[in-house]
Protein backbone atom coordinates (compact mmCIF):
# COMPACT_ATOMS: atom_id res chain seq x y z
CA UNK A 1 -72.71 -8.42 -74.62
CA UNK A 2 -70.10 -6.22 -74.00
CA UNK A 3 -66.44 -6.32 -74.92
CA UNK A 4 -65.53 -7.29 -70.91
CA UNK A 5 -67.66 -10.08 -70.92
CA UNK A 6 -67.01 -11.61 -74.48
CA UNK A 7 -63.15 -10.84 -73.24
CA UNK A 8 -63.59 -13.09 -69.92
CA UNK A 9 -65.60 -15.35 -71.56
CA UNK A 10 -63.24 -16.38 -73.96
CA UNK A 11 -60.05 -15.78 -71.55
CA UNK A 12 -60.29 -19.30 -70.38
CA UNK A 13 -60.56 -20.99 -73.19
CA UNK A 14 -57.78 -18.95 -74.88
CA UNK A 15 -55.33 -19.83 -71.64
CA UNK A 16 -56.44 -23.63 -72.09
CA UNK A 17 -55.86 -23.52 -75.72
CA UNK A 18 -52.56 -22.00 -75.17
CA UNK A 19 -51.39 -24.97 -72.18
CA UNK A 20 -53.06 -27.42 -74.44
CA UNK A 21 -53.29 -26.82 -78.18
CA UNK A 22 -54.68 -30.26 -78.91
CA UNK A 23 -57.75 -29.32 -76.32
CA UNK A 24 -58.49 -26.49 -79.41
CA UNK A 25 -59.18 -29.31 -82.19
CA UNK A 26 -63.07 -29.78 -82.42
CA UNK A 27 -64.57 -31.81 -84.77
CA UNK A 28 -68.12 -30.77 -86.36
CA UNK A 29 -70.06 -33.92 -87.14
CA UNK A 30 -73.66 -33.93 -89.45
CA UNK A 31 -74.92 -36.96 -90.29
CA UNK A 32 -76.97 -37.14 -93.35
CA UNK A 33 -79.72 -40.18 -94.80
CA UNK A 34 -80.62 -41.27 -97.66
CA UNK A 35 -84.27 -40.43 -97.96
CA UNK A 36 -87.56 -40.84 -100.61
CA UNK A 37 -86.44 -39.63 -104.09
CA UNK A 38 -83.61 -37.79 -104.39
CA UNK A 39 -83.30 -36.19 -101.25
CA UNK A 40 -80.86 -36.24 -97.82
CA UNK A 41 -82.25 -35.62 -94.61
CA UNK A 42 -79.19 -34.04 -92.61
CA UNK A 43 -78.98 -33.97 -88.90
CA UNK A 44 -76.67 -31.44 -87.11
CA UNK A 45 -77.98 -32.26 -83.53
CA UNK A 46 -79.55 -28.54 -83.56
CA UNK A 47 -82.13 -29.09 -86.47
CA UNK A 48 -83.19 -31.31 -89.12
CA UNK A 49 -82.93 -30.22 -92.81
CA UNK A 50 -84.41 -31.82 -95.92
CA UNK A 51 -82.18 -31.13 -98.80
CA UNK A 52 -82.96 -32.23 -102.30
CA UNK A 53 -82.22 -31.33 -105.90
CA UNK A 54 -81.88 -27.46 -107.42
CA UNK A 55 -85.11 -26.71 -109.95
CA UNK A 56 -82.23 -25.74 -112.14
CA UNK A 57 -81.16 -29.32 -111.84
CA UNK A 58 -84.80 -30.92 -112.12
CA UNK A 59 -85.87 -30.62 -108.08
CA UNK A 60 -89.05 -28.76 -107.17
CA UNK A 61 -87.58 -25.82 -105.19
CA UNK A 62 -89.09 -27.69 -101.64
CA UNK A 63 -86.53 -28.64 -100.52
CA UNK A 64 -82.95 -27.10 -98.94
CA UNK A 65 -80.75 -26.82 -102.00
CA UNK A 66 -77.04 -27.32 -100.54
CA UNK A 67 -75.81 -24.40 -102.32
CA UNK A 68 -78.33 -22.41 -100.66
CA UNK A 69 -77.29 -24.02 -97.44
CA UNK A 70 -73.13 -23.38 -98.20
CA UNK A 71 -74.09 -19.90 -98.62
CA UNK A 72 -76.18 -20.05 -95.43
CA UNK A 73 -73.01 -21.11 -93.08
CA UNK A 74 -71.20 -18.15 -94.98
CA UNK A 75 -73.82 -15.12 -93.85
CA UNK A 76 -74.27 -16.76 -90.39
CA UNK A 77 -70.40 -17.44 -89.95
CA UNK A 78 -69.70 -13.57 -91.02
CA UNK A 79 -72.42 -12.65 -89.28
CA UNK A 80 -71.77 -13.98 -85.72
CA UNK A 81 -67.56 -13.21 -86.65
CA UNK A 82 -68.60 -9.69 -87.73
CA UNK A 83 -70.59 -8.99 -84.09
CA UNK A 84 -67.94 -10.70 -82.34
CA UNK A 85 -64.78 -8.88 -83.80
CA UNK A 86 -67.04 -5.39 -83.48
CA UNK A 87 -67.92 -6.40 -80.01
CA UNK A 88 -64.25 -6.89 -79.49
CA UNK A 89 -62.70 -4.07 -80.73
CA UNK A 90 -65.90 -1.91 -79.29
CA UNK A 91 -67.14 -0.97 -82.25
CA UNK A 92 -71.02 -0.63 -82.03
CA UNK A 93 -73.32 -1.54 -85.13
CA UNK A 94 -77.16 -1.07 -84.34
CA UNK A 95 -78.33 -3.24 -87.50
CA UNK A 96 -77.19 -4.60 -90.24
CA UNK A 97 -77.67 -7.36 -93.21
CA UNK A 98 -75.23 -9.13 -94.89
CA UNK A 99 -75.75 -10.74 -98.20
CA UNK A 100 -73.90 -13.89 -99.88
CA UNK A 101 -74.98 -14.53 -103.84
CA UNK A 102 -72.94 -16.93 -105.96
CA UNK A 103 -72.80 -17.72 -109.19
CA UNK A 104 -73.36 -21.30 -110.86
CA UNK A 105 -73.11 -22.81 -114.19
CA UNK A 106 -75.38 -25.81 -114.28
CA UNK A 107 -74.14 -27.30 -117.34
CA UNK A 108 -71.37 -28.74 -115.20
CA UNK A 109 -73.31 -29.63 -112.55
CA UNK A 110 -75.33 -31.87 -115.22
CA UNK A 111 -72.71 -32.62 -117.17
CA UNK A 112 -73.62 -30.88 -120.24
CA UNK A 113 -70.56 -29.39 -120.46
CA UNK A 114 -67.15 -31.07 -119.82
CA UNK A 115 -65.48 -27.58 -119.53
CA UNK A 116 -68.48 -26.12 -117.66
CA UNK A 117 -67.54 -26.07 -113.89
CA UNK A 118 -69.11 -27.86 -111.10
CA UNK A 119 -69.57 -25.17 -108.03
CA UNK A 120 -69.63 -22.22 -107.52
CA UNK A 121 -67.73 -20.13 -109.61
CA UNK A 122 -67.97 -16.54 -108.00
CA UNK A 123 -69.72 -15.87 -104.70
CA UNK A 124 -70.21 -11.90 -103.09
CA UNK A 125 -70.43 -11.04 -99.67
CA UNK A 126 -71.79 -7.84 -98.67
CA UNK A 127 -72.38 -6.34 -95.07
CA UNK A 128 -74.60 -3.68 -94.86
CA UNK A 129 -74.36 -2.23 -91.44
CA UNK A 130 -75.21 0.85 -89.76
CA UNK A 131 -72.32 2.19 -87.20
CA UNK A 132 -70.73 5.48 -86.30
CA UNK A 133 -67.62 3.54 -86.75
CA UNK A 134 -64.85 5.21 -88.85
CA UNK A 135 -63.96 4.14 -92.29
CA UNK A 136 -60.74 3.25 -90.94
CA UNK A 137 -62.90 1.18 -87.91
CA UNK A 138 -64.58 -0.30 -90.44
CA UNK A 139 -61.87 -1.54 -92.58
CA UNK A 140 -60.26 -3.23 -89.15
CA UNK A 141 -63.55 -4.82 -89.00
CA UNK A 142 -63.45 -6.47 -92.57
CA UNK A 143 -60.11 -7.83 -92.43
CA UNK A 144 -60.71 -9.42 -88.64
CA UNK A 145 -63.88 -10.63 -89.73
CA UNK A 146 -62.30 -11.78 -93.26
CA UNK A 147 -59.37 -13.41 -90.96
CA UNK A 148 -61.57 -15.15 -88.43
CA UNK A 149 -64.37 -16.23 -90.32
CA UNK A 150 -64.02 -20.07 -90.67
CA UNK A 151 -66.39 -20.44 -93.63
CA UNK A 152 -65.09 -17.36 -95.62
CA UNK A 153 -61.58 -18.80 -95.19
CA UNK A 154 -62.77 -22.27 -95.61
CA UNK A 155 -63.99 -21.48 -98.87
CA UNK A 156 -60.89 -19.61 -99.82
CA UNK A 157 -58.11 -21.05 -98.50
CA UNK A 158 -59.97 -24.69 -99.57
CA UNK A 159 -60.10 -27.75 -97.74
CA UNK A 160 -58.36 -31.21 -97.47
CA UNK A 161 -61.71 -33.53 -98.33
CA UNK A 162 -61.17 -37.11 -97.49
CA UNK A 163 -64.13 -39.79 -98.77
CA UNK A 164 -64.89 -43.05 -98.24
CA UNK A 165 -67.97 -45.59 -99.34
CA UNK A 166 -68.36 -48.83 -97.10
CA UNK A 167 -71.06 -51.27 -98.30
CA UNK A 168 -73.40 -51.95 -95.09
């Protein structure tokens, strides 16, 4: 895809967006159960994942770990923001990787440790690409990508998280 066609595809739904900014609020729904053990079969409505516990936490490693899976939805969200924003702004990239680690102390996560935190407490990103784009192309490219990315700012701009538990 080209910039022209990513720019007429998304014309529409910028104008509609713009006449109707409540037509722009989408809400993402998974659905998760309960399963054998201590597991959670989670259903997106694209694919099914079994998640279960870390081996750091006593799980057998066969199963999704969810911090695996949170830093998942942060290389494919800067991935497909990255391609878009370079597509965009006509910036070509032939290949690339990009990388997310994070850091966790499981003491917290266990509760070994009151002061020990629960989560993550550092994660990297890093995009290795190959481009002729300028250093100066480039940097355009990390803050758009940085701007637009909605798990990178998800994750650090935070989120309002409501809960609730119903008996059924």
């Amino acid at each position: 895809m080209n910039s022209n066609e990513l720019k007429s595809l998304q014309a529409p739904l910028k104008e509609k967006y713009k006449a109707d900014p409540d037509a722009a609020i989408v809400t993402l729904k998974v659905e998760g159960n309960i399963g054998d053990g201590i597991a959670c079969s989670i259903n997106s409505g694209r694919s099914m994942i079994e998640a279960g516990l870390h081996p750091a936490t006593g799980g057998t490693g066969m199963l999704a770990c969810s911090g695996d899976l949170l830093l998942e939805a942060l290389v494919a969200c800067a991935g497909v923001t990255l391609t878009a924003v370079a597509t965009a702004i006509g910036i070509e990239i032939t290949a690339g990787t990009i990388k997310a680690e994070g850091d966790l102390d499981f003491k917290g996560t266990l509760g070994v440790s009151k002061e020990a935190p629960v989560g993550f407490m550092n994660i990297r990103l890093q995009f290795n690409l190959r481009s002729n784009a300028s250093p100066e192309q480039i940097e355009s490219l990390k803050k758009l990508t940085e701007r637009y990315c909605v798990i990178y700012q998800t994750l650090v701009r935070g989120a309002a998280i409501q809960t609730e538990y119903l008996a059924i």
